[in-house]
Protein backbone atom coordinates (compact mmCIF):
# COMPACT_ATOMS: atom_id res chain seq x y z
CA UNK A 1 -38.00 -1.30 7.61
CA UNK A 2 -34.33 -1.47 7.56
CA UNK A 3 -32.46 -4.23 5.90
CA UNK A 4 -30.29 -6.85 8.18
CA UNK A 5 -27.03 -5.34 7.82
CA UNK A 6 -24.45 -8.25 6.34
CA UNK A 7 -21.42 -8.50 8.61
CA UNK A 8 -18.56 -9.42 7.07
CA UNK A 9 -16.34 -11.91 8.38
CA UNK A 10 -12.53 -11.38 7.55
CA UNK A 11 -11.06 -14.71 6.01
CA UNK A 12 -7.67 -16.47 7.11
CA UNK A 13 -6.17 -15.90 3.74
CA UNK A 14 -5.46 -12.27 4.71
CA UNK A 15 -3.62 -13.45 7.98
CA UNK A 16 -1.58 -16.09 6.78
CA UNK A 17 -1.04 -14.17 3.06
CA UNK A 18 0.18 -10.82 6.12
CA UNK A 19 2.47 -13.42 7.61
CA UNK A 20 3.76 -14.59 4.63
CA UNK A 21 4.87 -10.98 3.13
CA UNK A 22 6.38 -10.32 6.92
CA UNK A 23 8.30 -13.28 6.56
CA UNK A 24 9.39 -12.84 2.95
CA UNK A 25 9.97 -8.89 3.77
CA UNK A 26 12.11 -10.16 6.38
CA UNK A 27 14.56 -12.26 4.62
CA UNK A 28 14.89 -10.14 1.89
CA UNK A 29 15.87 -7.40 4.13
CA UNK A 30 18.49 -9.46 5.95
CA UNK A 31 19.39 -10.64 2.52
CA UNK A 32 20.27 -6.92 1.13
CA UNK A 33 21.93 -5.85 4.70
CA UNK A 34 24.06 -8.90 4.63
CA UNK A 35 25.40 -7.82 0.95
CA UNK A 36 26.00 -4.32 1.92
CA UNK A 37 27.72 -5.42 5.03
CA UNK A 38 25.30 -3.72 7.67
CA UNK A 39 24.55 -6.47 10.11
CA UNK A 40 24.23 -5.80 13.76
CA UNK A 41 21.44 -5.16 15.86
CA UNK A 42 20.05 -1.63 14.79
CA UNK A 43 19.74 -3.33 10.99
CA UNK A 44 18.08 -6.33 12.36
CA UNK A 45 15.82 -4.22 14.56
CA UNK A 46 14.69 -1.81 11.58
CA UNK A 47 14.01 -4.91 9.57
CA UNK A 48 11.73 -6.32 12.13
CA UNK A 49 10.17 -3.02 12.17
CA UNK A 50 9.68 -2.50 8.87
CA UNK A 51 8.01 -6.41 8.18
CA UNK A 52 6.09 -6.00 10.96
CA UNK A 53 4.72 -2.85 9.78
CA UNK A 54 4.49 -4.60 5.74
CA UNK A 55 2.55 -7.67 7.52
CA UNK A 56 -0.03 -5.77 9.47
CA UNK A 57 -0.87 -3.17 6.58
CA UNK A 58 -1.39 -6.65 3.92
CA UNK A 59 -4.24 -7.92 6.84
CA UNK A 60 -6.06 -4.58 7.28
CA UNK A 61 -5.85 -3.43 3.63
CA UNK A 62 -7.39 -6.91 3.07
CA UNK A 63 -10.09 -6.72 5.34
């Protein structure tokens, strides 16, 4: 006989704690481009990148 297998059901914390560390990523890197005077598109673009990236890997790695 094999056991019911237990499915497990990912919780909202991980997708609203993901969004939260994208969002916080995010101003910090606009925060540190601002001081070292790189604003303009490619900056904002490689910090949208980046928090994206930090966002999706704090939902999977919490799953």
């Amino acid at each position: 006989m094999n056991a019911p297998r237990a499915r497990i059901k990912p919780g909202k914390a991980s997708l609203i704690g993901g969004i939260a560390v994208g969002i916080a990523s995010m101003v910090i890197w606009i925060a540190v481009t601002r001081e070292l005077g790189l604003l303009g598109t490619p900056a904002l673009a490689a910090g949208l990148l980046i928090s994206t990236a930090v966002a999706a890997w704090i939902r999977i790695a919490d799953l």
